[in-house]
Each structure stands twice: as structure tokens, then as C-alpha cells.
Protein backbone atom coordinates (compact mmCIF):
# COMPACT_ATOMS: atom_id res chain seq x y z
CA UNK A 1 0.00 0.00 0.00
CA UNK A 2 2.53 2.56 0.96
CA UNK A 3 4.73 1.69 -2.66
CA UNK A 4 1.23 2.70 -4.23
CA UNK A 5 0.88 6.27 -2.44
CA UNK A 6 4.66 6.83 -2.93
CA UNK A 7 4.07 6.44 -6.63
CA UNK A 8 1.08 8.61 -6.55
CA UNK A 9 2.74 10.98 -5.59
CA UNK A 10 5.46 10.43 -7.38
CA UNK A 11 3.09 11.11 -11.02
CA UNK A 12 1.51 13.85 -9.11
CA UNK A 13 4.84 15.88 -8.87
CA UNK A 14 6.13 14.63 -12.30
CA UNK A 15 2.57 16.01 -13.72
CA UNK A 16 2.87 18.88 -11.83
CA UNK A 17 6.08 20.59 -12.42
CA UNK A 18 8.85 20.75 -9.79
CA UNK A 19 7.29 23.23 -7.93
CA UNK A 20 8.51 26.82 -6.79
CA UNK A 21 12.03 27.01 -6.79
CA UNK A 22 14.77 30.19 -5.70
CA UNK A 23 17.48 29.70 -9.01
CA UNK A 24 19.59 32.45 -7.59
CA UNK A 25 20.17 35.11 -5.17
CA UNK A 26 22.81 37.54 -6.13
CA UNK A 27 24.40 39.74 -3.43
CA UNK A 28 28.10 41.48 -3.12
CA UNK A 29 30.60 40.11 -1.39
CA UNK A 30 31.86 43.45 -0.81
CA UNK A 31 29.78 46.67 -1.08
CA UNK A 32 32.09 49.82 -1.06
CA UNK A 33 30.47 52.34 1.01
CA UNK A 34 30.74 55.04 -1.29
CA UNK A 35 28.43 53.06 -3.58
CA UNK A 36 25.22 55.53 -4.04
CA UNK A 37 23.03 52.27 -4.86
CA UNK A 38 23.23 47.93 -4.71
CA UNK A 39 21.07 45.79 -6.03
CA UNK A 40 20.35 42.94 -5.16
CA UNK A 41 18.32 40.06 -7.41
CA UNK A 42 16.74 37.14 -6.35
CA UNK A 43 15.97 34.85 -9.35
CA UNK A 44 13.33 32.24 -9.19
CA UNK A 45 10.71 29.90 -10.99
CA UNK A 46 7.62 29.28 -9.93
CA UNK A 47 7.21 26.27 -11.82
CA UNK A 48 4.06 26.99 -13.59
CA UNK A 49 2.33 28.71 -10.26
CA UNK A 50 1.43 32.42 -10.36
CA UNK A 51 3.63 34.69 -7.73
CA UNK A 52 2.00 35.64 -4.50
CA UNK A 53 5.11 37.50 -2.87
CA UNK A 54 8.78 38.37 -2.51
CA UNK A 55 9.77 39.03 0.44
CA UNK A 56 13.01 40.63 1.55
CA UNK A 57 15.12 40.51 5.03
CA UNK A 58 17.83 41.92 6.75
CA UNK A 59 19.33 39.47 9.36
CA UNK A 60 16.10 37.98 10.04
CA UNK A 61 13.87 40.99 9.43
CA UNK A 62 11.47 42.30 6.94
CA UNK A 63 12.34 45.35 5.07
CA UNK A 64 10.76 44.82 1.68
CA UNK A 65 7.55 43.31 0.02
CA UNK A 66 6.50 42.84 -3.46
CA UNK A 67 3.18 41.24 -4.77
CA UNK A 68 1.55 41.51 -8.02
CA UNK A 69 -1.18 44.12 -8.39
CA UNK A 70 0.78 46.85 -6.15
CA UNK A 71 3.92 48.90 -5.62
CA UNK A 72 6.60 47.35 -3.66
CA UNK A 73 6.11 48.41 0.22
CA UNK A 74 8.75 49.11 2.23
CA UNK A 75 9.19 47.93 6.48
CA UNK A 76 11.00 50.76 8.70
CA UNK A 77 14.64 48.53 9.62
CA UNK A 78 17.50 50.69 11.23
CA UNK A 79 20.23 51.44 8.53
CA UNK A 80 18.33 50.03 5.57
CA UNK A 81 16.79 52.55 3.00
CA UNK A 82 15.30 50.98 -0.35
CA UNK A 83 14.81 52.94 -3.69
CA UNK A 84 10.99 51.80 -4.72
CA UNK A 85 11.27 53.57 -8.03
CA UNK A 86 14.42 50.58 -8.49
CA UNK A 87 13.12 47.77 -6.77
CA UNK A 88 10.31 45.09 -7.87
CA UNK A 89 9.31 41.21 -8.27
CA UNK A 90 13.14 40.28 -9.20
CA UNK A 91 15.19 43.25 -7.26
CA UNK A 92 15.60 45.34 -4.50
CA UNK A 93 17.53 48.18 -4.67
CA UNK A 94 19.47 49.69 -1.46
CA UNK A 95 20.53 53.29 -1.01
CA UNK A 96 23.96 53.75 0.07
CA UNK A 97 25.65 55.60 2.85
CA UNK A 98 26.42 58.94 0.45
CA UNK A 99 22.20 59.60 0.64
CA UNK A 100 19.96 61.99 2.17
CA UNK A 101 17.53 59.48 3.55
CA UNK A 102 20.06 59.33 6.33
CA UNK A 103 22.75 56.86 7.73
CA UNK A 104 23.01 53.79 5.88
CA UNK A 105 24.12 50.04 7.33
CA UNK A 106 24.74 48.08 4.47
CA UNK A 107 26.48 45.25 6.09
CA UNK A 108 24.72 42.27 6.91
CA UNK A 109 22.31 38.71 6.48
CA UNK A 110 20.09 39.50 3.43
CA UNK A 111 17.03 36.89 2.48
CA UNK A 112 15.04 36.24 -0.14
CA UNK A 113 11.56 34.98 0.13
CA UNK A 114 9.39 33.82 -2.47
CA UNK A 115 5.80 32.31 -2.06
CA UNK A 116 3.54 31.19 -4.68
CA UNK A 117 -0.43 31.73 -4.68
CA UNK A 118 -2.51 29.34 -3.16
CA UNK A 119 -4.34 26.74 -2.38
CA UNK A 120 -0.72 25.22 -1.54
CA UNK A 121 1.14 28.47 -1.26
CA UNK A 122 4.96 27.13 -1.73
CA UNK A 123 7.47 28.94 -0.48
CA UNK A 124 11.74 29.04 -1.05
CA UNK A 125 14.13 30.54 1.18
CA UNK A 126 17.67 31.54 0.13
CA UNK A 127 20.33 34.17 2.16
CA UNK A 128 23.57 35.45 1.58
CA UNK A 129 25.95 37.53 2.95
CA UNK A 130 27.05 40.82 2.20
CA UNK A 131 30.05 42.92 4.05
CA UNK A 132 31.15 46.39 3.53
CA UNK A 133 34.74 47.72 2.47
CA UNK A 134 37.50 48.79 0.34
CA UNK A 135 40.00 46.70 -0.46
CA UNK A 136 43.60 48.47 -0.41
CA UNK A 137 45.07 48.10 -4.27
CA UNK A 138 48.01 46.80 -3.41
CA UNK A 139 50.60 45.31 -0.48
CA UNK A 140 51.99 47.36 2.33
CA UNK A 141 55.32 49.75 1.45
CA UNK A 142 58.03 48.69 3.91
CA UNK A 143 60.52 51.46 4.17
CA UNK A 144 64.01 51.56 6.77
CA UNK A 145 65.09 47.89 6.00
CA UNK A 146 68.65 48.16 5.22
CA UNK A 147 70.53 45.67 3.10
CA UNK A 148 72.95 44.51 6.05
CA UNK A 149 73.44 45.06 9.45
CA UNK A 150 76.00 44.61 12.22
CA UNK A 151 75.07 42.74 15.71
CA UNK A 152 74.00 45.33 17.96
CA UNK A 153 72.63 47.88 15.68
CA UNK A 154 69.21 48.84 15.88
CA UNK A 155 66.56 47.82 13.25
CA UNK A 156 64.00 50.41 12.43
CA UNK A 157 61.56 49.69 9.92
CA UNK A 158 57.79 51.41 9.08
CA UNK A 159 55.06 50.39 7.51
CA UNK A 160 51.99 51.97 5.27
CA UNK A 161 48.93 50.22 4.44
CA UNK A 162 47.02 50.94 0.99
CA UNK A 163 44.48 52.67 1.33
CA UNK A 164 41.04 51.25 3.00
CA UNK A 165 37.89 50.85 4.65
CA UNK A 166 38.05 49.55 7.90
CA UNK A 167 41.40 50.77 8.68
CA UNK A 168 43.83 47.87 7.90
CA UNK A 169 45.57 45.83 10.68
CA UNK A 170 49.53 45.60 10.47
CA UNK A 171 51.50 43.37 11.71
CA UNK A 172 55.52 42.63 11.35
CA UNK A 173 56.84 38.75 10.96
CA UNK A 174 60.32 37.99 11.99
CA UNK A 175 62.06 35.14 10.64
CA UNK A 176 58.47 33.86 10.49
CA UNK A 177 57.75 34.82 14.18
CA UNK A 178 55.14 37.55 14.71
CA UNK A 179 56.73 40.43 16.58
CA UNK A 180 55.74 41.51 20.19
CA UNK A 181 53.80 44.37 19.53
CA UNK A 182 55.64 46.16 22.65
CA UNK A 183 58.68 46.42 20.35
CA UNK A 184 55.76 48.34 17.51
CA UNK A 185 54.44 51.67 17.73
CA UNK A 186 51.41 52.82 15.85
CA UNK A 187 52.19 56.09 13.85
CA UNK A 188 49.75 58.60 13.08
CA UNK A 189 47.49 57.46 10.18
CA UNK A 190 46.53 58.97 6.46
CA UNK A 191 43.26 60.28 6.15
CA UNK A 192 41.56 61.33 2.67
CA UNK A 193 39.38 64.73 3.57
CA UNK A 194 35.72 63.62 2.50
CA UNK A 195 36.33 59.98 2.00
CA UNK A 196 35.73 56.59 4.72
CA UNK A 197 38.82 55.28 3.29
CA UNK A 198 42.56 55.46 4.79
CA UNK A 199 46.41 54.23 5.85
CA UNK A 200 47.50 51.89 8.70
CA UNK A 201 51.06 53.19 9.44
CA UNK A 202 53.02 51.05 12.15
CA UNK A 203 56.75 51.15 13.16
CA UNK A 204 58.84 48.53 14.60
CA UNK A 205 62.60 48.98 16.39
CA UNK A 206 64.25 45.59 17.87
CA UNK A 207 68.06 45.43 18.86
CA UNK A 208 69.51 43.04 16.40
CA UNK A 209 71.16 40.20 18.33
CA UNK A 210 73.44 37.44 16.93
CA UNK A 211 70.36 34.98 16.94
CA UNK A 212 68.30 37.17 14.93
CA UNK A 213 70.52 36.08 11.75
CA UNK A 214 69.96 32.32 10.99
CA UNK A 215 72.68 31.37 8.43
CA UNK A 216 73.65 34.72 8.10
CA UNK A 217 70.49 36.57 7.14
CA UNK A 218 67.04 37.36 8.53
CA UNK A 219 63.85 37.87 7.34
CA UNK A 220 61.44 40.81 7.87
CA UNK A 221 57.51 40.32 6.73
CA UNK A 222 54.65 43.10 6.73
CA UNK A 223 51.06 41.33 6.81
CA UNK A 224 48.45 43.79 6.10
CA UNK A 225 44.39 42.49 6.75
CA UNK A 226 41.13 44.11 7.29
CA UNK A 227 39.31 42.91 10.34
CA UNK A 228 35.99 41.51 10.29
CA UNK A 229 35.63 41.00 6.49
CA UNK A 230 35.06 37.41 5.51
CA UNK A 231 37.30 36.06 2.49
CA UNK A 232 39.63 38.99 2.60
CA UNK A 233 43.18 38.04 1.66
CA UNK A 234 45.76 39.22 3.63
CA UNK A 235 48.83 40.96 1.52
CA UNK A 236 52.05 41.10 2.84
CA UNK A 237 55.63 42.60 1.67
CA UNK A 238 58.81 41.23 2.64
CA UNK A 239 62.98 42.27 2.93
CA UNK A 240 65.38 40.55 3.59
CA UNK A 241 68.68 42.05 5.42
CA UNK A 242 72.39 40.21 5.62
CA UNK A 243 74.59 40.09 9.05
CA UNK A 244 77.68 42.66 7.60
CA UNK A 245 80.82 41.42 6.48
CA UNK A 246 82.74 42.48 9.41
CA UNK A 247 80.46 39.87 11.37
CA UNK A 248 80.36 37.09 8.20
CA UNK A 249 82.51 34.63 10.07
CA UNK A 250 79.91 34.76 13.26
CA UNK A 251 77.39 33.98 10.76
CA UNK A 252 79.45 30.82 10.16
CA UNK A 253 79.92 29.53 13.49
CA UNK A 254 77.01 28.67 16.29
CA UNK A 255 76.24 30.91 19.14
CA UNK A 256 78.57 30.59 21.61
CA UNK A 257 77.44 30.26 25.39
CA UNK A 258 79.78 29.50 28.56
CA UNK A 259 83.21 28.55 29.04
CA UNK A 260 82.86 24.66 27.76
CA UNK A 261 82.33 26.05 23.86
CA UNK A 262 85.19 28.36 24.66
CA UNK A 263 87.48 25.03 25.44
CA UNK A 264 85.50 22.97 23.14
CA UNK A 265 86.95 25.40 20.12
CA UNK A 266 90.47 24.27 21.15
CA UNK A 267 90.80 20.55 21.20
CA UNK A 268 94.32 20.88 20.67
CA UNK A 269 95.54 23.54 23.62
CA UNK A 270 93.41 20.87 25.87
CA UNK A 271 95.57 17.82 25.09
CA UNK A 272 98.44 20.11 25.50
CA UNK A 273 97.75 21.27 28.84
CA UNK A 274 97.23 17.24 29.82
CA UNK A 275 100.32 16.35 28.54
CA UNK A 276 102.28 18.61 30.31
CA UNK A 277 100.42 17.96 33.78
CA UNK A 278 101.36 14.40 33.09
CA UNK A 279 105.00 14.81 32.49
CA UNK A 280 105.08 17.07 35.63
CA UNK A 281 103.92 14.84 37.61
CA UNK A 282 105.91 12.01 35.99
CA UNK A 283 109.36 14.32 36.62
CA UNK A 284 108.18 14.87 40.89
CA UNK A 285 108.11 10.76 41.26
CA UNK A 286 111.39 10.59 39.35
């Protein structure tokens, strides 16, 4: 019995269609918040039903409603302003931050709803997510890395994000160690006048030991990322500096710690000094 009402219904959806069904939703990534407008589409296909709604959300709430037979209506949500004029059954249009309608949150959850008319009133549910930012164009500039150094000088390096929205994070790598940041100091930062975007400047200074120069060179990395944006790639820019000439044949030899590496570097001087204890002592009992 329960084979038969399987393949009922089976030949009942076949006949039917396959029913309402969300194709795509298309939302940025990334919206730059200079953007005056974004649009967002929500493709669909009703699968031979006639529309009854799209419905729009921001994390979980209503802010936009189209049905046939009437203009789109828009629902009061904090930071969210929608161009009617722009939006309809396959679109919404947002206004950006640069309006007059007031501030604008672009950032966020969005939802499409669809719903088909009844008696069975389907219904498909897609979301995406959509952050807001400027990528900088290009890696960090690392200025003040010299080409060699001796042990004991002083390392002072800066570094200048591209330009961005949030501010971009810096952060200096050290033979692939990331630095304290008590040895960084954040410098002042670039602003634009009129514009959300700007610079990350941050300066490092470390006292440049013998162990900072692993066969005789070290490494110096500047990892720029913007915090909080999902799929952002970090970019980084690297130098590299040499231990100086004068020190090339400490770059050569291990570090040296204690007396016992001083005696172990003169195997010779040691059997020496035995041998002559022993023939002392040899020449007393004579």
C-alpha cells in the first residue's frame, strides 16, 4: 500500500512541475560604502504557479515586500533605506551611505523569500551575505630595512597600508615569528578629507642580536588584513637584510654560550695542557 501512495505521488509531482524554486540570489561580497546604490536580485521559478510575494530581510527581518497588483512596500529597519522607483518582483535596490535618507548600514544577512499563490502556497528561502569595504590596491610599502646590518645595531623599519575601509591591521613577521607588539608603535594614520577610506602606518625597532641572523640573514615580513571582512586576503611585503661582512665569520659559526664552547673550540691547547700535567707529575716521582 505505501509503494502505491509513494508512486502517486510520485506522477503527481512529475505532472505537476517541480514546484517553486529560488534559481539564484545575487548579493556582493563586498559593497564599497561610497556606492550611491546595490542591487540585489533574487531569481526564481515558480514552476508553472502564479507569484503571490517576494519578500526581503535583513538578518532575520522584513524590510521589503513585493506582490503583483501593487507597488513594492517598504518595512521601517535601522540602517536600511530601499529605492521603490528601483526595486520590484526580481530586485531590491538599497541606497547607500552617500544619501539623504540618512545613515546607511549596508552590512549584513540579506534573504530572499518567495511564495507562490494558493491553495498550496509554496514557499523558497535563500540568504547570503554581504560585508562592507574597500579593499587596499596593493601590499603594504616597507621602508628603513637596510641591506645589512651589524650585531647590535638597531633595526628600524615602518610600515603603510594601501588605502582602505576599515582601517587595515599591520602586523611585522620575523624570521616567520610575529613580533611583540611592545617592540611596535602605531604612527599617526593617512586620512583622505571627505572619504571613509585610509592608511594603517606602524613602526617597529628591535636590537639586532646574533640569533636574529639564521645562516647569516634574517627575514622581515609586513602582513596587512582588514578585520571583520570574511574572504579577505591578507597581503604582505617582505625584505630581507644580511649580518655585515665584518660579522660574516659569526654567521658561520654557532652561538657561543659559557666557558665549555670556549674550550670545546680548542681541542688541541686541551691535550696540551694534559700532557704537560702528566710529564710534571711524571718528573716529581722521578
Amino acid at each position: 500500500m505505501q509503494l502505491v501512495l509513494l508512486s502517486l505521488v510520485l506522477c503527481a509531482s512529475l505532472m505537476t512541475g517541480n514546484g517553486l524554486q529560488i534559481q539564484t540570489l545575487e548579493v556582493p561580497n563586498i559593497a564599497d560604502p561610497r556606492w550611491e546604490k546595490v542591487t540585489l536580485r533574487c531569481k526564481y521559478d515558480l514552476g508553472g504557479k502564479d507569484l503571490y510575494s517576494v519578500t526581503w530581510y535583513k538578518d532575520g527581518i522584513e524590510f521589503f515586500k513585493f506582490m503583483p497588483g501593487s507597488p513594492g512596500r517598504e518595512y521601517y529597519v535601522d540602517g536600511v533605506h530601499v529605492d521603490i522607483s528601483h526595486s520590484d518582483h526580481e530586485k531590491v535596490t538599497l541606497l547607500g551611505p552617500n544619501t539623504r535618507k540618512g545613515k546607511a548600514n549596508l552590512a549584513g544577512s540579506y534573504g530572499c523569500e518567495v511564495s507562490s499563490e494558493g491553495p498550496n502556497f509554496q514557499t523558497d528561502y535563500r540568504v547570503a551575505n554581504m560585508s562592507v569595504a574597500v579593499p587596499p590596491k596593493g601590499p603594504p610599502i616597507l621602508d628603513g630595512v637596510r641591506p645589512s646590518y651589524e650585531v647590535g645595531e638597531i633595526l628600524e623599519a615602518e610600515c603603510t597600508s594601501g588605502l582602505s575601509y576599515p582601517p587595515a591591521v599591520l602586523t611585522f613577521i620575523l624570521n616567520g615569528k610575529e613580533v611583540n607588539r611592545a617592540l611596535t608603535k602605531d604612527l599617526q594614520a593617512g586620512y583622505i578629507d571627505g572619504s571613509v577610506i585610509s592608511s594603517t602606518r606602524l613602526g617597529l625597532t628591535v636590537r639586532l642580536e646574533r640569533y636574529h641572523f639564521p645562516g647569516g640573514s634574517l627575514s622581515l615580513v609586513c602582513r596587512s588584513t582588514l578585520p571583520g571582512i570574511a574572504n579577505s586576503m591578507a597581503q604582505e611585503t617582505s625584505r630581507i637584510a644580511t649580518l655585515a661582512a665584518s660579522n660574516q665569520r659569526l654567521a658561520q659559526e654557532p652561538p657561543k654560550s659559557g666557558s665549555r664552547s670556549k674550550f670545546e673550540s680548542y681541542p688541541a691547547l686541551i691535550c696540551w695542557l694534559v700532557l704537560m700535567i702528566h710529564a710534571i707529575h711524571e718528573s716529581l716521582r722521578v
